[in-house]
PDB file of N, CA and C in Angstrom:
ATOM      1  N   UNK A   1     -26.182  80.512  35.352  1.00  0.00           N
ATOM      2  CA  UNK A   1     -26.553  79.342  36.119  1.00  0.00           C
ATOM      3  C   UNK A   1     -26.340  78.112  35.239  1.00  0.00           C
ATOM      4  N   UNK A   2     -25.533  77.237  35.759  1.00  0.00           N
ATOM      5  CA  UNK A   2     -25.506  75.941  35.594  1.00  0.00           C
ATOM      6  C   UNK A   2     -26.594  75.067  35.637  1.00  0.00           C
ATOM      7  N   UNK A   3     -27.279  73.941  34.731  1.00  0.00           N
ATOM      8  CA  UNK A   3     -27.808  72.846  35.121  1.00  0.00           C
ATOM      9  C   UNK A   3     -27.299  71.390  35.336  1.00  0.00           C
ATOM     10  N   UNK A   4     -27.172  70.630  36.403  1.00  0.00           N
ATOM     11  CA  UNK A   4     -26.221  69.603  36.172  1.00  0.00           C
ATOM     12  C   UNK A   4     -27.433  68.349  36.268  1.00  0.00           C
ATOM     13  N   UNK A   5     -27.846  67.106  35.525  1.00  0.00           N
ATOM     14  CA  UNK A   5     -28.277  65.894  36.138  1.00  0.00           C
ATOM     15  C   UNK A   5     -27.776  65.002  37.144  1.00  0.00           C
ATOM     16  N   UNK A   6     -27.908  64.447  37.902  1.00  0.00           N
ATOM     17  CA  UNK A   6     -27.390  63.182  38.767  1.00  0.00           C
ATOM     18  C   UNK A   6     -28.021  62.141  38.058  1.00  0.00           C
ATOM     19  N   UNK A   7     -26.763  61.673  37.653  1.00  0.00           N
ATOM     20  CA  UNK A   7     -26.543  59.952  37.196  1.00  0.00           C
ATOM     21  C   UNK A   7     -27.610  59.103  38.029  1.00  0.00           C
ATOM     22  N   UNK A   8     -27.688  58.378  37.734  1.00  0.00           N
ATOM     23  CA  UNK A   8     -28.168  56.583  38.492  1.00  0.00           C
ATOM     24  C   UNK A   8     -26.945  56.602  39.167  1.00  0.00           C
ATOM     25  N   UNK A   9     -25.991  56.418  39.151  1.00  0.00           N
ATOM     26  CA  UNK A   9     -25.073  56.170  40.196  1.00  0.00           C
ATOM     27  C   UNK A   9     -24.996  57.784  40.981  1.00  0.00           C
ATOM     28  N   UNK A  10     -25.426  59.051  41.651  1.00  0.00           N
ATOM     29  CA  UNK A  10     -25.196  59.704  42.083  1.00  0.00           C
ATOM     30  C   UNK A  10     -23.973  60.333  41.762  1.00  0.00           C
ATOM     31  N   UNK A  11     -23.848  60.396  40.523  1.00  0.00           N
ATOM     32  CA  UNK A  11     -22.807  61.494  40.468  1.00  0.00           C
ATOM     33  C   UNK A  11     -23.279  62.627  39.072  1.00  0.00           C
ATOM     34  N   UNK A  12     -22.223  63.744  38.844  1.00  0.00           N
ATOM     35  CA  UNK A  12     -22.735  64.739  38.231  1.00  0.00           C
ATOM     36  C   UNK A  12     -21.199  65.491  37.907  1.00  0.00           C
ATOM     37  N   UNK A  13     -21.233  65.636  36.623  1.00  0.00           N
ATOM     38  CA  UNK A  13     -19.891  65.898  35.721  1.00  0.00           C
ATOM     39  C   UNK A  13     -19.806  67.939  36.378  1.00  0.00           C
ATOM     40  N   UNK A  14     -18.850  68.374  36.405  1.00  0.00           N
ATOM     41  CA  UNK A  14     -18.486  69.509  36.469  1.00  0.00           C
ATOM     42  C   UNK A  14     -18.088  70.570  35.201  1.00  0.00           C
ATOM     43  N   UNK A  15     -18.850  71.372  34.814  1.00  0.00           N
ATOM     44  CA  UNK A  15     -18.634  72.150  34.119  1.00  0.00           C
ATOM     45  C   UNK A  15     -17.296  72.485  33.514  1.00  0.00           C
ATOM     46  N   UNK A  16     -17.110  71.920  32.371  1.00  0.00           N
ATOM     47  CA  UNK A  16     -15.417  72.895  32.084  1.00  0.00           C
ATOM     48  C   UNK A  16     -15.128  74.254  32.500  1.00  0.00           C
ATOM     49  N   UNK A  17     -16.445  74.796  32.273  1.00  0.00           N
ATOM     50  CA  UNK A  17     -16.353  76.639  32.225  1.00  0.00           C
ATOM     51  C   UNK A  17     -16.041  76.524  33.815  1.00  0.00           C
ATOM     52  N   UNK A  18     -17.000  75.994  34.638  1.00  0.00           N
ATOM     53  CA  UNK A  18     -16.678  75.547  36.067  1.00  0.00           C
ATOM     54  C   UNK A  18     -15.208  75.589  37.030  1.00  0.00           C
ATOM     55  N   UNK A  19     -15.307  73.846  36.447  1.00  0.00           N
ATOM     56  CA  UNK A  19     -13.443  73.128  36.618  1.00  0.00           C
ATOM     57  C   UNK A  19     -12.127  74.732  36.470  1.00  0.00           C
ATOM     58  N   UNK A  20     -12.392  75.036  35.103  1.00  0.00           N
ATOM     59  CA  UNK A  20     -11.800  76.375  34.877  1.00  0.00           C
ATOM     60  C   UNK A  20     -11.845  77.085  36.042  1.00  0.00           C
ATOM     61  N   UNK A  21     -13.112  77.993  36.142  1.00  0.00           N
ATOM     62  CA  UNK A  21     -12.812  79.194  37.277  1.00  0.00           C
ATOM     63  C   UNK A  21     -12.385  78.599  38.594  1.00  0.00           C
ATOM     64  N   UNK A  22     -12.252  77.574  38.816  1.00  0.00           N
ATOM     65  CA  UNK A  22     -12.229  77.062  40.415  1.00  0.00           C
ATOM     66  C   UNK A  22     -11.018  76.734  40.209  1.00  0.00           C
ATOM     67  N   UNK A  23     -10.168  76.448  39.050  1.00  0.00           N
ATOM     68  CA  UNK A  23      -8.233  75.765  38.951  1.00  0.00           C
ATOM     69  C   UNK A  23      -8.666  74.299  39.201  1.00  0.00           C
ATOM     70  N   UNK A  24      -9.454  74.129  38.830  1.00  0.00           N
ATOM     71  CA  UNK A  24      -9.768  72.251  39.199  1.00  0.00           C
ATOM     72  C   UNK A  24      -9.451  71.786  37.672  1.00  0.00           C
ATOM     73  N   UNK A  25      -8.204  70.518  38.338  1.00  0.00           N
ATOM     74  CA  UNK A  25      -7.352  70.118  37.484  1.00  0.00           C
ATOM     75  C   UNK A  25      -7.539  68.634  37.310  1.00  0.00           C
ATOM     76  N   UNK A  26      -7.663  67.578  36.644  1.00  0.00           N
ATOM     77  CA  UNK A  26      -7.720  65.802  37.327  1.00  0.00           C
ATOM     78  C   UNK A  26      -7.099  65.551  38.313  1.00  0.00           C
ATOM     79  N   UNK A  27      -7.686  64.919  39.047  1.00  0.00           N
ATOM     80  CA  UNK A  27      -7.042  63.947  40.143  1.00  0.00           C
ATOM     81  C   UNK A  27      -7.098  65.170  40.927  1.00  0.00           C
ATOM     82  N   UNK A  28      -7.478  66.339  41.200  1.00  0.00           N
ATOM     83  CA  UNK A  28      -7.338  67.348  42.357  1.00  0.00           C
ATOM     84  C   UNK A  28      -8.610  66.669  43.156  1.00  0.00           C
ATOM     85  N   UNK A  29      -8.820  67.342  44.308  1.00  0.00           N
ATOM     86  CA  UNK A  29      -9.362  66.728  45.964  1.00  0.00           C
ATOM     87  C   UNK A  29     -11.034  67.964  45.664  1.00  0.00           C
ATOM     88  N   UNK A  30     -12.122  67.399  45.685  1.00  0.00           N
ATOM     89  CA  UNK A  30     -12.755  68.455  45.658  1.00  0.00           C
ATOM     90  C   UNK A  30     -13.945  68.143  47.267  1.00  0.00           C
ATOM     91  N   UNK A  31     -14.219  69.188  48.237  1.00  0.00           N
ATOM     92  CA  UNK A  31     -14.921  69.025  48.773  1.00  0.00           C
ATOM     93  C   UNK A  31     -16.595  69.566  48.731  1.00  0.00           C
ATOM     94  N   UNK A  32     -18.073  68.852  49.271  1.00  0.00           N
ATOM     95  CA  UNK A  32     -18.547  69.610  49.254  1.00  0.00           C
ATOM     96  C   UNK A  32     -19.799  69.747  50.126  1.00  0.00           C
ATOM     97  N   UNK A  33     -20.009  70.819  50.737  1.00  0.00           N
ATOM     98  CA  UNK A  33     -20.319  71.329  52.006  1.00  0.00           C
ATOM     99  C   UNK A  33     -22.126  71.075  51.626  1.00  0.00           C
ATOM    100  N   UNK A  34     -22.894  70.795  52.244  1.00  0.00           N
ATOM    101  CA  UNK A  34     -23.919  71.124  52.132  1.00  0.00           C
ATOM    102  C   UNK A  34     -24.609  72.324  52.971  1.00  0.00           C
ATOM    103  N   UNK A  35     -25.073  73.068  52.646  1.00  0.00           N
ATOM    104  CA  UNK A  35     -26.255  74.200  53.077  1.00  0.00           C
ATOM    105  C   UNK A  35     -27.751  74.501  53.141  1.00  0.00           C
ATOM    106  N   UNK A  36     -27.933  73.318  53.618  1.00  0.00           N
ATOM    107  CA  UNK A  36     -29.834  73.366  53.677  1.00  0.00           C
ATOM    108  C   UNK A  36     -29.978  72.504  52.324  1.00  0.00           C
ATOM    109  N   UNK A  37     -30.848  73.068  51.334  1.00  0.00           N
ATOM    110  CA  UNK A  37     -30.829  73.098  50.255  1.00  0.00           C
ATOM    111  C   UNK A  37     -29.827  73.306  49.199  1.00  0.00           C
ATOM    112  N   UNK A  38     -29.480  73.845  49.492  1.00  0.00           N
ATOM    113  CA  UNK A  38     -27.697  74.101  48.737  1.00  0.00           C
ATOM    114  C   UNK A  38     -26.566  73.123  49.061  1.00  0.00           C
ATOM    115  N   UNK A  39     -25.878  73.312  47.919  1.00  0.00           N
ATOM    116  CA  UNK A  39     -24.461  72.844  48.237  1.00  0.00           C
ATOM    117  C   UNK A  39     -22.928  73.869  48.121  1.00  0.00           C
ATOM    118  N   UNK A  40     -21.579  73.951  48.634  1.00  0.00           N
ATOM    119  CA  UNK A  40     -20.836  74.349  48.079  1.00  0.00           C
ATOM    120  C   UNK A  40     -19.799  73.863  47.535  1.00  0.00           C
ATOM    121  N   UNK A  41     -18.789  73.656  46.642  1.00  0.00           N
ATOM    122  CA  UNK A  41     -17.917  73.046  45.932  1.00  0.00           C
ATOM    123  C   UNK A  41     -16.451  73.933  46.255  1.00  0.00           C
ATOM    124  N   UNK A  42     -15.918  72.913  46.712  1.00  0.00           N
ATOM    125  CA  UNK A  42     -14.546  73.855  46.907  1.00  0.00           C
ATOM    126  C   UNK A  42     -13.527  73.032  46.779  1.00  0.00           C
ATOM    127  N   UNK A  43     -12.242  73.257  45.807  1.00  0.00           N
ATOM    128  CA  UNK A  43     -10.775  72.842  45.396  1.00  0.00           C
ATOM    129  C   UNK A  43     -10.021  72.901  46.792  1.00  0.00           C
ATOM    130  N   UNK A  44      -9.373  71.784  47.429  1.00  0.00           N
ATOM    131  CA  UNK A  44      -8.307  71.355  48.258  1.00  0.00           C
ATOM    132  C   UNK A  44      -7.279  71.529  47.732  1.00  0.00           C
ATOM    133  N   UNK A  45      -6.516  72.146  48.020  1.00  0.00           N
ATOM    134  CA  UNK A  45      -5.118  72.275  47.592  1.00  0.00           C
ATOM    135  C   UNK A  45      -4.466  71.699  48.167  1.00  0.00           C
ATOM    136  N   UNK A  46      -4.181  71.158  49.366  1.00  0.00           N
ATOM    137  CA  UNK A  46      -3.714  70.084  49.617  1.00  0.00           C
ATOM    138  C   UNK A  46      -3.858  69.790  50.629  1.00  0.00           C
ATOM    139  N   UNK A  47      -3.339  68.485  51.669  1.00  0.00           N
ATOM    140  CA  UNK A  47      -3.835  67.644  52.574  1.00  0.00           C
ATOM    141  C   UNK A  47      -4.336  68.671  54.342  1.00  0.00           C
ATOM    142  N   UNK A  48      -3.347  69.667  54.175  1.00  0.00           N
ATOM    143  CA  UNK A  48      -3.407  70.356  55.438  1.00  0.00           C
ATOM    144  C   UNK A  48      -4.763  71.169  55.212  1.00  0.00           C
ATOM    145  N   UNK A  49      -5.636  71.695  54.143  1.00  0.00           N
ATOM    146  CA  UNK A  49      -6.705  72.268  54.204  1.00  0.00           C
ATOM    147  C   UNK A  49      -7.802  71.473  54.942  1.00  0.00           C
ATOM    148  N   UNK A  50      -7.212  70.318  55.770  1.00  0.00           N
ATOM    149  CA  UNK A  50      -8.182  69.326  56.032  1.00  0.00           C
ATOM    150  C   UNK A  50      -8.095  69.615  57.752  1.00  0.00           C
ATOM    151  N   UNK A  51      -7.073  70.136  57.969  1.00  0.00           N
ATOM    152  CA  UNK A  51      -6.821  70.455  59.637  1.00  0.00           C
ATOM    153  C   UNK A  51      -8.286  70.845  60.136  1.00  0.00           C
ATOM    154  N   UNK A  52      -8.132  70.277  60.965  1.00  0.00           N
ATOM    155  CA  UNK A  52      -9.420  70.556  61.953  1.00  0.00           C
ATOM    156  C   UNK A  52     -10.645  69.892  61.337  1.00  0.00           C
ATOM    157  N   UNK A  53     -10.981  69.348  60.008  1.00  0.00           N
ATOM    158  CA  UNK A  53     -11.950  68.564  59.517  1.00  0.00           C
ATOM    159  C   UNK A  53     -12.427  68.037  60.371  1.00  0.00           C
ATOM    160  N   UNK A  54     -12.146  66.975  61.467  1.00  0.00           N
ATOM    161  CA  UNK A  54     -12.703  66.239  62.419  1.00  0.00           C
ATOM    162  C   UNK A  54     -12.876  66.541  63.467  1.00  0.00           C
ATOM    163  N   UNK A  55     -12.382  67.850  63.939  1.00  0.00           N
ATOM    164  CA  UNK A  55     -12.706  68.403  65.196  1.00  0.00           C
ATOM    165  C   UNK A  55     -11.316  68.700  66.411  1.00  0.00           C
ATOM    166  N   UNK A  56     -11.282  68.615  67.283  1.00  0.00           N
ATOM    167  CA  UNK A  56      -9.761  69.179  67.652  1.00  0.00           C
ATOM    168  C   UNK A  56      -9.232  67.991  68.049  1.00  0.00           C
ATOM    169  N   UNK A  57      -7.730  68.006  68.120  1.00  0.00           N
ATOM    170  CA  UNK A  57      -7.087  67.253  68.370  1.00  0.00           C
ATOM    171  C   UNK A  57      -6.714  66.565  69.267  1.00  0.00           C
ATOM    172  N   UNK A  58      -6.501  65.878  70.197  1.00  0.00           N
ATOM    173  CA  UNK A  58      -6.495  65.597  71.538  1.00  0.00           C
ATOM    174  C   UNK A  58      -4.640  65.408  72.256  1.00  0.00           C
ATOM    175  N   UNK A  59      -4.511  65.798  73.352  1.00  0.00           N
ATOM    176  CA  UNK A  59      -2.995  65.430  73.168  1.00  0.00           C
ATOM    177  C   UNK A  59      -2.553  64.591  73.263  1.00  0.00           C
ATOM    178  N   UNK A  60      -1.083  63.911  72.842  1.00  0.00           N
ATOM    179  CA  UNK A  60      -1.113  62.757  72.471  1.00  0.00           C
ATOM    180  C   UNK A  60      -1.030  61.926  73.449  1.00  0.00           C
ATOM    181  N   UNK A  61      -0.908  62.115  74.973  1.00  0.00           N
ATOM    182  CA  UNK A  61      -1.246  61.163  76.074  1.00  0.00           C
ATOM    183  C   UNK A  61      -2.356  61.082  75.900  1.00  0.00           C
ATOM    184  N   UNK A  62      -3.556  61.577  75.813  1.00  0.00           N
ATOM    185  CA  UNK A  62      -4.959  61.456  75.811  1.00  0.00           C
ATOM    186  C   UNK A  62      -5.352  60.045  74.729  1.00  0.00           C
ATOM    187  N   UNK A  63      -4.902  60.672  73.410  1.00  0.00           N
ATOM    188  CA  UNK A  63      -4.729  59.539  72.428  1.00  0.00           C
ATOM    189  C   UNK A  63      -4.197  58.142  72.610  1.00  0.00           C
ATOM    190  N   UNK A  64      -3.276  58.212  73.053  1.00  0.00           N
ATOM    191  CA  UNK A  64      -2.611  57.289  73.939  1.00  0.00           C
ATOM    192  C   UNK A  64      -2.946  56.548  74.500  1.00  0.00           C
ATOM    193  N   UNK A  65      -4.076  57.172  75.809  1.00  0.00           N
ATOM    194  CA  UNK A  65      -4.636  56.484  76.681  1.00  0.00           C
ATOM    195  C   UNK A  65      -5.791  55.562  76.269  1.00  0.00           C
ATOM    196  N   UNK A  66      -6.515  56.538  75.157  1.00  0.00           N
ATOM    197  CA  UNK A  66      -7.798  55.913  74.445  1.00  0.00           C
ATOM    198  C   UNK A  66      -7.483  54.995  73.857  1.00  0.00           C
ATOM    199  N   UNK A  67      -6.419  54.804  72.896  1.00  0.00           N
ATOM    200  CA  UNK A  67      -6.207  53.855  72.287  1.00  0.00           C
ATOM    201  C   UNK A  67      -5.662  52.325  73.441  1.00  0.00           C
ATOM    202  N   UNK A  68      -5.012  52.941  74.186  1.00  0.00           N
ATOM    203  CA  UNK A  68      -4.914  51.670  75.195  1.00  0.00           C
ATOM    204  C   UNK A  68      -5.894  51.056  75.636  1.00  0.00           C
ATOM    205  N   UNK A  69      -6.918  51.763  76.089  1.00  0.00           N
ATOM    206  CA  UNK A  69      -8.334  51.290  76.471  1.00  0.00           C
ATOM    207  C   UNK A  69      -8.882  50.578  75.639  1.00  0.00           C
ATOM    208  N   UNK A  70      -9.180  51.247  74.382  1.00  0.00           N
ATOM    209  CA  UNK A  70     -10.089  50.447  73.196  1.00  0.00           C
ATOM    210  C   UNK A  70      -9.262  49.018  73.449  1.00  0.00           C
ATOM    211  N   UNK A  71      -7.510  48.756  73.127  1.00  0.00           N
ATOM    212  CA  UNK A  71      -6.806  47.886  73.027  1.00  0.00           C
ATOM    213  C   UNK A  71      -7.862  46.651  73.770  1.00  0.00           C
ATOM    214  N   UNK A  72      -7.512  46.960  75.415  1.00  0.00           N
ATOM    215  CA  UNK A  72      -8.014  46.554  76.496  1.00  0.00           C
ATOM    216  C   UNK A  72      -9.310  45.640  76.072  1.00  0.00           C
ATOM    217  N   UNK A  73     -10.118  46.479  76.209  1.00  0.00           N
ATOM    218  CA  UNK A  73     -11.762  46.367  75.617  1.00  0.00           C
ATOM    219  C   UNK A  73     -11.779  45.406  74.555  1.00  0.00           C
ATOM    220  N   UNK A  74     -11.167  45.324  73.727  1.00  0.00           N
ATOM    221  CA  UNK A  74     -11.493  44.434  72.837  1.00  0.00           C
ATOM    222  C   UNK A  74     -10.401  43.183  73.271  1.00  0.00           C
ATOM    223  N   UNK A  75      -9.368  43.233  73.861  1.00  0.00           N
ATOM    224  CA  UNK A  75      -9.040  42.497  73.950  1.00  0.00           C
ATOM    225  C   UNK A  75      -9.867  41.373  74.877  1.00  0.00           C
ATOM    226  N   UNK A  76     -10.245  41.907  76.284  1.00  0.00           N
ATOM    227  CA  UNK A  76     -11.487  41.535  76.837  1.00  0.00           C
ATOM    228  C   UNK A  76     -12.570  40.832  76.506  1.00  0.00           C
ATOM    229  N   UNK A  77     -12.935  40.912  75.247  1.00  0.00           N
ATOM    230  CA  UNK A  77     -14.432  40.495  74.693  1.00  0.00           C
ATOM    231  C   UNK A  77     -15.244  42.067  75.094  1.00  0.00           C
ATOM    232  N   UNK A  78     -14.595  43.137  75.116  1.00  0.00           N
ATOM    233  CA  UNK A  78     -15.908  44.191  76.130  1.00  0.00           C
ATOM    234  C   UNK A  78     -16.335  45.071  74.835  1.00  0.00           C
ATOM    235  N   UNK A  79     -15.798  45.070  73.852  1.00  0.00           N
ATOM    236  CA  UNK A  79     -16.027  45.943  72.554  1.00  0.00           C
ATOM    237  C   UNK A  79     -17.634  45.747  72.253  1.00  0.00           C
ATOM    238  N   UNK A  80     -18.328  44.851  72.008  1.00  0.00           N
ATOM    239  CA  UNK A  80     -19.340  44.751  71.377  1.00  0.00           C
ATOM    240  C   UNK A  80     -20.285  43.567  71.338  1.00  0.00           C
TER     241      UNK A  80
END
């Protein structure tokens, strides 16, 4: 078991022994999940491990349409 502190600024250095077993290299993408009380730490390998991150995709008339609307709407004064 690891002990890590959190900084005053909220952050917290990663273990070499760590960085090591996980292939975490500088400048690599790290995400991390929370679990109740827990957290998990996991290496991105690259941009597509992100698919579906936000939820599903819509097709692109749909997109389309929304974005025309918002257009609309704000163009309007109706945004906010």
């Amino acid at each position: 078991m690891t002990i890590l502190k959190v900084s005053s600024k909220g952050q917290i250095t990663i273990p070499i022994e760590i960085r090591d077993s996980m292939g975490v290299k500088p400048h690599d993408t790290i995400v991390i999940e929370p679990l109740g009380d827990t957290a998990v730490l996991r290496r991105v390998r690259d941009f597509f491990e992100f698919e579906g991150f936000l939820g599903q995709a819509l097709p692109p008339e749909e997109e389309q349409r929304l974005m025309e609307e918002g257009i609309s709407r704000h163009v309007l004064g109706l945004d906010g």
